[in-house]
Protein backbone atom coordinates (compact mmCIF):
# COMPACT_ATOMS: atom_id res chain seq x y z
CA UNK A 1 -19.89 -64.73 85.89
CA UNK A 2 -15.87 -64.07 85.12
CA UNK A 3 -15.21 -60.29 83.86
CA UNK A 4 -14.76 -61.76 80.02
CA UNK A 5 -18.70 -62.47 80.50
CA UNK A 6 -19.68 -59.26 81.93
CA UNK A 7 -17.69 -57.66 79.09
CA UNK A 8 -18.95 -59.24 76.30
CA UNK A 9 -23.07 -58.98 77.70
CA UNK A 10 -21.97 -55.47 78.17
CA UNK A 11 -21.20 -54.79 74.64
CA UNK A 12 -24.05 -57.30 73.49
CA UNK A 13 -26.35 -54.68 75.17
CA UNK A 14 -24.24 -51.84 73.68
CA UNK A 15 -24.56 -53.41 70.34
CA UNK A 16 -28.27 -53.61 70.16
CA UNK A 17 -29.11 -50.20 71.50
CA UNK A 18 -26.99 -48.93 68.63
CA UNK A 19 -28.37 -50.84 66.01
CA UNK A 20 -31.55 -49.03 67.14
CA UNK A 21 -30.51 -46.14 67.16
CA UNK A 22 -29.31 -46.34 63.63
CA UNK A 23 -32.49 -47.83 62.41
CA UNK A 24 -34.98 -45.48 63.55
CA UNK A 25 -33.01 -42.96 60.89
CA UNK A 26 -33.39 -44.67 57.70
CA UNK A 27 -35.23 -41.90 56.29
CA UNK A 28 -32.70 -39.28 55.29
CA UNK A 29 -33.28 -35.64 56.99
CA UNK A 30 -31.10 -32.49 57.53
CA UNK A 31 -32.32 -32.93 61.44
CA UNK A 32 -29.74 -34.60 62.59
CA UNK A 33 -31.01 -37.64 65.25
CA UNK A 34 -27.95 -38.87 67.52
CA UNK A 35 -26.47 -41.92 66.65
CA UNK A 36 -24.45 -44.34 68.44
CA UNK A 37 -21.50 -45.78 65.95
CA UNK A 38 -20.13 -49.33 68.03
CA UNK A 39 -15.84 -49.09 66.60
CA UNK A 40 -13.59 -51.57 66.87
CA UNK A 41 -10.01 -51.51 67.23
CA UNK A 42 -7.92 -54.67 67.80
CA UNK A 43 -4.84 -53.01 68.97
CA UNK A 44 -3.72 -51.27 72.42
CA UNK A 45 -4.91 -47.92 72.94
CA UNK A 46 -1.51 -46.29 72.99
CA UNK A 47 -0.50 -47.52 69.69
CA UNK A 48 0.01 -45.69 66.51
CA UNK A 49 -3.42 -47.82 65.12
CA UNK A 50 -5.13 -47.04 68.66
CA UNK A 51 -4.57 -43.72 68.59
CA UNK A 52 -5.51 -43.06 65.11
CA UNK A 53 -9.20 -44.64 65.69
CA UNK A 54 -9.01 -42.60 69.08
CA UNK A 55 -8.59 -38.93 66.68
CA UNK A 56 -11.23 -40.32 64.66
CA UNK A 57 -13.68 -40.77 67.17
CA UNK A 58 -13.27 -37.57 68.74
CA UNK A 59 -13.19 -35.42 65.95
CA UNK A 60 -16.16 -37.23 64.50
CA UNK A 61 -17.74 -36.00 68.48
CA UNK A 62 -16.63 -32.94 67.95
CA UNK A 63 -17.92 -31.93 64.83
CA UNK A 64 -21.11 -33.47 65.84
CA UNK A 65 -21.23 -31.70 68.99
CA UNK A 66 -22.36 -34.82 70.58
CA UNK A 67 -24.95 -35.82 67.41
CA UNK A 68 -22.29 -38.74 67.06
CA UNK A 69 -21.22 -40.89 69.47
CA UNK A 70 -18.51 -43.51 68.35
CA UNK A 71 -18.09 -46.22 71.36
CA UNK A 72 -14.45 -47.21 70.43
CA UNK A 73 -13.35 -50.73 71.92
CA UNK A 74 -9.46 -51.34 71.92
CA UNK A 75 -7.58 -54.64 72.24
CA UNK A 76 -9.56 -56.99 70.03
CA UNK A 77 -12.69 -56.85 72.67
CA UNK A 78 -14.97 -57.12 69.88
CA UNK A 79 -12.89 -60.11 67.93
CA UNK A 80 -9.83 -60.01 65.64
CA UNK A 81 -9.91 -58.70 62.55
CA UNK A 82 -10.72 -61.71 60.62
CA UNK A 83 -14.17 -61.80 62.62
CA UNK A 84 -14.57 -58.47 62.92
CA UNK A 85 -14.80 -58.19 58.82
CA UNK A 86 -17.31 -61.04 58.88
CA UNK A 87 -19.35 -59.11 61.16
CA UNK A 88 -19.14 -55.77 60.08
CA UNK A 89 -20.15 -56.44 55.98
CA UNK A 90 -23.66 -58.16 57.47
CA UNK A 91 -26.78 -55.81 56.90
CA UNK A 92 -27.22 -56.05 60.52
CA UNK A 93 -24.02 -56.01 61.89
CA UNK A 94 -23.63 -55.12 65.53
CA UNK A 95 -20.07 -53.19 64.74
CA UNK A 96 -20.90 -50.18 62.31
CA UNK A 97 -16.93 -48.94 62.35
CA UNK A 98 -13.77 -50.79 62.10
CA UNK A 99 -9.62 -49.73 62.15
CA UNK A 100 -8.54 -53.05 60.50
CA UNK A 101 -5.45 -53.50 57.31
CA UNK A 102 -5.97 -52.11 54.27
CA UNK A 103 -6.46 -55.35 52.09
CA UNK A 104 -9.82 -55.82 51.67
CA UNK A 105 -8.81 -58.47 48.86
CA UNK A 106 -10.03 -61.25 50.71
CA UNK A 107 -13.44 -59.91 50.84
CA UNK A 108 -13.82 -58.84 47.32
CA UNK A 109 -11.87 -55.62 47.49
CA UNK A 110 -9.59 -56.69 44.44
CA UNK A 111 -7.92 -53.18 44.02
CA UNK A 112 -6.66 -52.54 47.59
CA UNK A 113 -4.60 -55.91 47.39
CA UNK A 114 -2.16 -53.01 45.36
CA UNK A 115 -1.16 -50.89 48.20
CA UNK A 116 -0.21 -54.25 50.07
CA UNK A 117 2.29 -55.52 47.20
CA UNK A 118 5.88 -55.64 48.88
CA UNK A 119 7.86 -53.15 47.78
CA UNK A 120 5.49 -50.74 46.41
CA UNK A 121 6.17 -47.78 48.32
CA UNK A 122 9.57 -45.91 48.24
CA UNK A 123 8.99 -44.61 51.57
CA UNK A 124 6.23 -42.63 53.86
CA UNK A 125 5.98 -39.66 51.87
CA UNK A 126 4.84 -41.78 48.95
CA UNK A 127 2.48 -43.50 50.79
CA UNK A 128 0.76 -39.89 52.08
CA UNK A 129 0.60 -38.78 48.22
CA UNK A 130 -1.03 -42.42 47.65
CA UNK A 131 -3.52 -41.75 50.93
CA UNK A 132 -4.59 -38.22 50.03
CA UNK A 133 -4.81 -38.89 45.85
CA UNK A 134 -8.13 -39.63 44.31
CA UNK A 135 -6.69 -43.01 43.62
CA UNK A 136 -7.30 -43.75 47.78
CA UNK A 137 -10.57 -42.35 47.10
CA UNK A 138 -10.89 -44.84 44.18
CA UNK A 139 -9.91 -47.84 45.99
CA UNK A 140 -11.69 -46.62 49.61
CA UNK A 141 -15.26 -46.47 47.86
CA UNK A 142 -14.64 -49.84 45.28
CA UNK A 143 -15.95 -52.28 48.18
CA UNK A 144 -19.41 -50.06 48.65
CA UNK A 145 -19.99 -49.51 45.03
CA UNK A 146 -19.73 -52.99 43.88
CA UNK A 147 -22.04 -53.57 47.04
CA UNK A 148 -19.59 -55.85 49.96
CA UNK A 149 -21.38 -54.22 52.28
CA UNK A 150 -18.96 -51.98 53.55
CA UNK A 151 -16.90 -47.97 52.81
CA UNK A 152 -13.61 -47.10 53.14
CA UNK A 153 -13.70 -43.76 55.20
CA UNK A 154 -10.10 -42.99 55.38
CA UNK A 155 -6.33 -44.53 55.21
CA UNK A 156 -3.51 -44.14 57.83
CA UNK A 157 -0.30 -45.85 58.38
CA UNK A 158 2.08 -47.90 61.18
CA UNK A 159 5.27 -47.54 59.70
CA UNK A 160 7.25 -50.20 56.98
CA UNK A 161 6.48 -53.79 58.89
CA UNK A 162 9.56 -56.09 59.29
CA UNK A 163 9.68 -59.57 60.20
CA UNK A 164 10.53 -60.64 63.60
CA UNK A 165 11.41 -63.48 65.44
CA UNK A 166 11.83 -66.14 68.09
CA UNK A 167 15.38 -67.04 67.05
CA UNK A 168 18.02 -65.45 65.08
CA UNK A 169 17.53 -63.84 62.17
CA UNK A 170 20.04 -61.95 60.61
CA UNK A 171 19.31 -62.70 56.52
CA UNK A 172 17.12 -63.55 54.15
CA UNK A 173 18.35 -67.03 54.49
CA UNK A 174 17.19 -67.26 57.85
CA UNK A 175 13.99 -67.16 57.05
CA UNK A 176 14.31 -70.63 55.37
CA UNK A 177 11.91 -72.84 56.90
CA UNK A 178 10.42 -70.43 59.48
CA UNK A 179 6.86 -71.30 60.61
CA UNK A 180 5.62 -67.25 59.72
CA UNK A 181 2.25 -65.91 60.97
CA UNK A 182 0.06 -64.41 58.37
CA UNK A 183 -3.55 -62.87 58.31
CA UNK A 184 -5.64 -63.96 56.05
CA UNK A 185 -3.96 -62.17 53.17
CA UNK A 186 -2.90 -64.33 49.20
CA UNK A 187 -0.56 -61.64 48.41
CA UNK A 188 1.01 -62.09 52.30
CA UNK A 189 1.27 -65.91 52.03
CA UNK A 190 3.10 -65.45 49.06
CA UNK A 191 5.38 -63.07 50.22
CA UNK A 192 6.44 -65.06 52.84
CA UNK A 193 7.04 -68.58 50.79
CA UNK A 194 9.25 -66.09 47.89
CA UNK A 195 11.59 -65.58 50.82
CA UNK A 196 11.70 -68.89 52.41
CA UNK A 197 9.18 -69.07 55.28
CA UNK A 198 6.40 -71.43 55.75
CA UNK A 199 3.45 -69.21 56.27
CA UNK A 200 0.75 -69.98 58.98
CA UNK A 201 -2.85 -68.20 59.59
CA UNK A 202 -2.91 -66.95 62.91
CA UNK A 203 -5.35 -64.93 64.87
CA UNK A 204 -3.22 -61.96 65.63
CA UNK A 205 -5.10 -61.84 69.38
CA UNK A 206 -3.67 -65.34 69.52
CA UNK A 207 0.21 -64.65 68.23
CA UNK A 208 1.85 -64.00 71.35
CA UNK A 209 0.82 -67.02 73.08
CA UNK A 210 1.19 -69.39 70.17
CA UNK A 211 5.08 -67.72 69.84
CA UNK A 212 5.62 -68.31 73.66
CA UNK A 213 4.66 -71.98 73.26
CA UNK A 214 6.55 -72.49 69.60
CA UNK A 215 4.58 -72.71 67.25
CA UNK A 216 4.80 -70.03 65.49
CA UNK A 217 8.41 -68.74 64.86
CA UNK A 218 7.87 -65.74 63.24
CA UNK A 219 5.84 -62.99 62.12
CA UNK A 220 5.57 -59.41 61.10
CA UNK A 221 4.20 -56.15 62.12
CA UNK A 222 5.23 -52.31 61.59
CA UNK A 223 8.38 -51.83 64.73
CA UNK A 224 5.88 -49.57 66.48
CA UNK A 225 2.98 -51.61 66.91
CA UNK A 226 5.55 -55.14 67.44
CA UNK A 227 6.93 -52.92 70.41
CA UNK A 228 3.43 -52.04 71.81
CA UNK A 229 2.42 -55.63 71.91
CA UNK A 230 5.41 -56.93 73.60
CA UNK A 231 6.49 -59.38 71.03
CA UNK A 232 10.08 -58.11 71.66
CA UNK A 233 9.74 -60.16 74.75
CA UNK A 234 8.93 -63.01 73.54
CA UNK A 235 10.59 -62.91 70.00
CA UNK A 236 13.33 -60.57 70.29
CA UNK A 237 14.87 -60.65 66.78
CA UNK A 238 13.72 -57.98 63.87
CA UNK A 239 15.21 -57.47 60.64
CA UNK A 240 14.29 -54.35 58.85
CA UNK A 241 13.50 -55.58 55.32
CA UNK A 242 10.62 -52.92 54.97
CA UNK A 243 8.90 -55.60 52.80
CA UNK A 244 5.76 -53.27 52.69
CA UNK A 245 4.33 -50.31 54.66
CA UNK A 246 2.00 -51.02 57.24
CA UNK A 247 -1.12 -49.59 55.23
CA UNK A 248 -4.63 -49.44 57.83
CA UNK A 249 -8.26 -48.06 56.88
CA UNK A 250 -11.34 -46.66 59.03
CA UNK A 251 -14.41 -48.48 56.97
CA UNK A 252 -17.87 -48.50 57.92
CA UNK A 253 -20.49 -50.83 57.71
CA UNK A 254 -22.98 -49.88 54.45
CA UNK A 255 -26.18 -50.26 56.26
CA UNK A 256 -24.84 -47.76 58.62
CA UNK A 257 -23.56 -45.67 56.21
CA UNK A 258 -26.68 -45.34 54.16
CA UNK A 259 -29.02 -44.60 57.32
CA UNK A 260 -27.15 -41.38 58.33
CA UNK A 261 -27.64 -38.31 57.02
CA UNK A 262 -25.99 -36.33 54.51
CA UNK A 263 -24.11 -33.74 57.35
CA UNK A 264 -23.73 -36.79 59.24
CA UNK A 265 -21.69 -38.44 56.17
CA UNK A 266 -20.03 -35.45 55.92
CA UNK A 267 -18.64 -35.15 59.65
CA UNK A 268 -17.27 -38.88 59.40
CA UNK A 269 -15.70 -37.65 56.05
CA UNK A 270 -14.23 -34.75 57.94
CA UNK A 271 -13.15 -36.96 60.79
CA UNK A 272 -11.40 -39.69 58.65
CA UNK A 273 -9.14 -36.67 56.65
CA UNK A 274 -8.02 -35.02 60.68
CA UNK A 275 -7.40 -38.67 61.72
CA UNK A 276 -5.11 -39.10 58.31
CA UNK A 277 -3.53 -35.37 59.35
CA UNK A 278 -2.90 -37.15 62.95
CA UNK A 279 -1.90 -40.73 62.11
CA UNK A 280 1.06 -38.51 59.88
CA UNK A 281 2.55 -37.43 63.30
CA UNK A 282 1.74 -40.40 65.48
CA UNK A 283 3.37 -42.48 63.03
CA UNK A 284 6.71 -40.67 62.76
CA UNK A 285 6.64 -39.85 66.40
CA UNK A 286 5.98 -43.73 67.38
CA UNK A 287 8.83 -44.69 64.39
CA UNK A 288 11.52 -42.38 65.88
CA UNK A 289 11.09 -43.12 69.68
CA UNK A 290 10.59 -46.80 69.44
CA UNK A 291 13.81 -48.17 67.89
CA UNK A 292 15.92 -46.81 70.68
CA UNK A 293 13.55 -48.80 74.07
CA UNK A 294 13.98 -51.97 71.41
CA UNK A 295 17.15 -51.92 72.31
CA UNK A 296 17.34 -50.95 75.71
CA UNK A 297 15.21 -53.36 76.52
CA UNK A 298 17.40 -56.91 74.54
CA UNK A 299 15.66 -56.64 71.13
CA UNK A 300 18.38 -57.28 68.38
CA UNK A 301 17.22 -55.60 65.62
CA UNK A 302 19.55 -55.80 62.22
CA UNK A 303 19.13 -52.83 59.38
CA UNK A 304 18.98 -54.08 55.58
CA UNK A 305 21.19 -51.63 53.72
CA UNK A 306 20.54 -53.04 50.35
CA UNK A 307 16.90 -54.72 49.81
CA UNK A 308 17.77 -56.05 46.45
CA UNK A 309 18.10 -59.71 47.31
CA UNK A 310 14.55 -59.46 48.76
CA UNK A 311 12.82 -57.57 45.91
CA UNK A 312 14.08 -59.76 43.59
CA UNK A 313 12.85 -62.90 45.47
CA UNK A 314 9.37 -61.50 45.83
CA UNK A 315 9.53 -60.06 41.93
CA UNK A 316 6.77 -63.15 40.91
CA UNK A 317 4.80 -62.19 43.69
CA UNK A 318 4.51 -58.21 42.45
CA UNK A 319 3.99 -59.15 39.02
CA UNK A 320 1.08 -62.05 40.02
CA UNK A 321 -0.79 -59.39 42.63
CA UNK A 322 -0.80 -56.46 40.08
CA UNK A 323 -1.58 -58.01 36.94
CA UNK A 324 -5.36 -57.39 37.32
CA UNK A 325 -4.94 -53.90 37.28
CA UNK A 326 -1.64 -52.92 36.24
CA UNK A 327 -2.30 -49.76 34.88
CA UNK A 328 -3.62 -48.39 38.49
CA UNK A 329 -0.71 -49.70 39.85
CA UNK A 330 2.05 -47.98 37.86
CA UNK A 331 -0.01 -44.99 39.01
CA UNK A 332 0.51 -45.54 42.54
CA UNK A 333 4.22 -46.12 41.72
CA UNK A 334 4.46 -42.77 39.94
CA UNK A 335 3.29 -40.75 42.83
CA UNK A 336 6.52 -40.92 44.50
């Protein structure tokens, strides 16, 4: 049997034990029974995303003292994020947490398609107003209450995402034409077609490889997490356009939600505002250290002093993706 195999029976077995555990505590009670919470996390363990689900988990240990135990799997193990989210809003779902973007628009969650409009945030100390602002609360909880099957625990962030890619690119006008990876993401497709690309769905698991062999040309991704999945080595070219901040969630499955108790709700409540606190500091840390090995290493990255030329070219697209709540959208404007 090759290691892949082994894995993936591994985590089968993990799986199942945990949806046990979870089930034998449907009925709600201030005595705590320990519960095994299955996470997954589709990024390295050392990046800014990775290490935000890593604070999570412990401090959702911690608080616990050992009541919860959250078995976090890194580097897609469990699937990419597209079939993670197909998994994880089943009743019986054998992944109870996910760190995945923080659209939820293609699953019904129409108001967090705002905080992914380019352009909406100034810069990262608007987004942390947004994130801590009852509006975040608002938009977390809309995908339980209108009953998707999953909750929005908490928000963190990678840093502004840039496109990058396999050949020069300089301008805006480079992008003409450019075969551009996207997830699975209206507002994102859009985005990319206002500024001249061509965009393409792409497993993200799958980028690297389809960038090595050409077909894909480009993509994006916040600078921190491009870095810590070596796409500088195979598409060395970044242009900081800053087109939108690299918004991410901690959500959990409703069926596991519902079957803890009310302490227990409360410690992954806890854990999701420290991981927030942490993912502040990880993000800046990652944003400040990484530009300089980009360039040690051959990366050519190219600033964008003025961002006019692409606001304007994506105007259509801001106007189209807020118009169904426009009102909640000027308020996330005003925060900053």
């Amino acid at each position: 049997m090759s290691l892949a195999s082994v894995k993936k029976s591994a985590f089968f077995l993990i799986a199942a034990v945990s949806i046990f555990t979870i089930g034998s505590c449907n009925e709600k009670s201030e005595i705590d029974r320990p519960v095994t919470l299955v996470m997954a996390e589709v990024n390295p363990e050392g990046s800014v995303a990775g290490r935000f689900s890593e604070a999570f988990k412990k401090k959702a240990e911690e608080l616990s003292k050992g009541n919860i135990t959250v078995d976090l799997q890194y580097n897609g193990i469990l699937g990419d994020e597209s079939q993670i989210m197909k998994l994880i809003v089943s009743p019986d779902s054998s992944i109870q947490l996910a760190r995945v973007s923080a659209s939820l628009a293609s699953y019904g969650g129409k108001k967090s398609k705002l905080i992914t409009i380019p352009y909406t945030f100034s810069n990262t100390a608007h987004f942390w107003k947004f994130a801590e602002s009852e509006i975040a609360k608002e938009i977390l909880d809309e995908p339980y209450e209108n009953g998707l099957g999953v909750k929005g625990i908490c928000y963190g962030e990678e840093g502004f995402r840039n496109f990058f890619a396999t050949t020069k690119l300089a301008s805006m006008s480079d992008m003409k034409g450019m075969r551009v990876r996207v997830s699975n993401s209206k507002t994102m497709r859009d985005l990319v077609e206002a500024v001249g690309g061509v965009p393409v769905e792409v497993n993200f698991t799958d980028l690297y490889a389809k960038m090595l062999v050409g077909e894909t040309n480009a993509a994006e991704q916040p600078l921190a997490n491009y870095y810590s999945n070596k796409f500088h080595k195979v598409a060395p070219y970044v242009i900081m356009d800053g087109h939108n901040l690299g918004a991410i969630q901690i959500l959990i499955n409703a069926v596991a939600w519902d079957s803890l108790t009310k302490k227990q709700q409360d410690i992954l409540t806890e854990a999701g505002k420290y991981a927030t606190e942490e993912c502040k500091k990880i993000a800046k840390e990652a944003e400040d250290s990484v530009l300089g090995k980009l360039k040690k290493e051959g990366a050519t990255v190219v600033e964008v002093e003025d961002k006019t030329e692409w606001q304007n070219a994506c105007r259509n697209v801001i106007t189209e993706s807020s118009k169904d709540f426009p009102e909640l959208y000027q308020k996330i404007l005003d925060l900053k």
